[in-house]
C-alpha atoms as a PDB file:
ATOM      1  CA  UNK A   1      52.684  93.729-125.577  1.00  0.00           C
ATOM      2  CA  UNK A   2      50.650  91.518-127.420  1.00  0.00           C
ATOM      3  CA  UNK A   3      50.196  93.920-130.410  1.00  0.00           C
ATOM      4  CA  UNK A   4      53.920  94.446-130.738  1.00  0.00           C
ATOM      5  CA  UNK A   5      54.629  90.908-130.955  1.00  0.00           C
ATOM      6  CA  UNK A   6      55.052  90.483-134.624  1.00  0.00           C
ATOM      7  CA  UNK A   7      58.018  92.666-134.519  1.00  0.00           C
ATOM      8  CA  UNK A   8      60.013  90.619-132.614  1.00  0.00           C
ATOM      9  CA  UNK A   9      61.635  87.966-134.953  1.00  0.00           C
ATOM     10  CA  UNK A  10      61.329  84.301-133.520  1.00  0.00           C
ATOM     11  CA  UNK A  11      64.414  83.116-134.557  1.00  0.00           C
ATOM     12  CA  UNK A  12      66.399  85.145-132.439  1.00  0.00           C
ATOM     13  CA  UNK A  13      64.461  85.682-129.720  1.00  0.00           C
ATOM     14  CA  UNK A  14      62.338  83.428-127.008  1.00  0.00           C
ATOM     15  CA  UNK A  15      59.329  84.870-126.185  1.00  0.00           C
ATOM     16  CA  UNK A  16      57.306  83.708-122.720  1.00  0.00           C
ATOM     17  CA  UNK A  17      53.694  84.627-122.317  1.00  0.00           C
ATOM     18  CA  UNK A  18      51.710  84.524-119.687  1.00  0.00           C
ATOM     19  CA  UNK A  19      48.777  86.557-118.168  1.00  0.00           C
ATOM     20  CA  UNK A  20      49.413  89.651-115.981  1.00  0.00           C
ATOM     21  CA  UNK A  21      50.630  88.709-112.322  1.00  0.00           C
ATOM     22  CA  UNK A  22      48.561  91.214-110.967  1.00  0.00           C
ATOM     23  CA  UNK A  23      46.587  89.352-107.913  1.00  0.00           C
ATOM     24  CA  UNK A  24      43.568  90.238-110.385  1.00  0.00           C
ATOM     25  CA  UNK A  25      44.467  87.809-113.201  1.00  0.00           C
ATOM     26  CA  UNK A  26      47.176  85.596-111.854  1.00  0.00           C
ATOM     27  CA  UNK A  27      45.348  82.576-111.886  1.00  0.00           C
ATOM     28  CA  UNK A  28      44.799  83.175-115.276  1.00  0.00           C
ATOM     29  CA  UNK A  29      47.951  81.735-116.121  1.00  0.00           C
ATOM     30  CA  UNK A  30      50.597  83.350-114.791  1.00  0.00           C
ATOM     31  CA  UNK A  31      50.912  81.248-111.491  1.00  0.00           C
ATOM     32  CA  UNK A  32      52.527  77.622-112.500  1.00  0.00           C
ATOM     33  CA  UNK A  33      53.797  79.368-115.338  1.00  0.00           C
ATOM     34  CA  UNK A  34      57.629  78.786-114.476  1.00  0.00           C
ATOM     35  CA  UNK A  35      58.750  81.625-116.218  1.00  0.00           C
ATOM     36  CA  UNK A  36      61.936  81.886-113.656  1.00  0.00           C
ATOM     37  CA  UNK A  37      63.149  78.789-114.452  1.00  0.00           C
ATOM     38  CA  UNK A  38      62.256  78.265-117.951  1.00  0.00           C
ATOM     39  CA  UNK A  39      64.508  81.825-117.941  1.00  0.00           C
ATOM     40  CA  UNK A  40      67.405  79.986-116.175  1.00  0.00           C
ATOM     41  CA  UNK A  41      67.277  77.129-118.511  1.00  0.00           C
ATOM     42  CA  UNK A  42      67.324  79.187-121.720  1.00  0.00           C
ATOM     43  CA  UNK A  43      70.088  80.981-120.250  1.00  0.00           C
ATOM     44  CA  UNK A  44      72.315  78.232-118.676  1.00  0.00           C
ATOM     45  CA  UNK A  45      71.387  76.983-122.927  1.00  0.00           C
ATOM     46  CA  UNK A  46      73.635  79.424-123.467  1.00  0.00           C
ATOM     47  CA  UNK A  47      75.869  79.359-121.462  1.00  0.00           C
ATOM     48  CA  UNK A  48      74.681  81.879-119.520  1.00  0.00           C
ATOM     49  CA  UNK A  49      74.988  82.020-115.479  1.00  0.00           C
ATOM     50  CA  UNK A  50      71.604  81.782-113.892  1.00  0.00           C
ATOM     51  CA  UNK A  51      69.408  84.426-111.870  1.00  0.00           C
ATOM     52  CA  UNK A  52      69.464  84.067-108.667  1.00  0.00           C
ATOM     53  CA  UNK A  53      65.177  85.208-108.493  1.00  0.00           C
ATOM     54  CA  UNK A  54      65.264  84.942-104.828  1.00  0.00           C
ATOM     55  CA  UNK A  55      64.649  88.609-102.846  1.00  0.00           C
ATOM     56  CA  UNK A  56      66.788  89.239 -99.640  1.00  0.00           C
ATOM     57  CA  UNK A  57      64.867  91.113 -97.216  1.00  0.00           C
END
């Protein structure tokens, strides 16, 4: 993903990085990274209704 990144125009788009979440590298950034709710802010930005992330098992 990280190669393909210059094809995706900045202006347009918001892009959030992170490492894997794979229990090998998700201390390496992925954990505290808040990508679910930095997603529901953008979108709510937007007016946008929110994802509701939470599973129902």
């Amino acid at each position: 993903a990280q190669e393909k990144q210059g094809l995706i125009d900045a202006t347009k788009h918001h892009v959030l990085k992170a490492a894997h979440p794979s229990p090998l590298s998700a201390h390496n950034g992925f954990f505290g990274s808040k990508h679910f709710s930095k997603t529901n802010q953008l979108l709510m930005q937007h007016e946008q209704k929110p994802i509701d992330w939470k599973l129902s098992i």
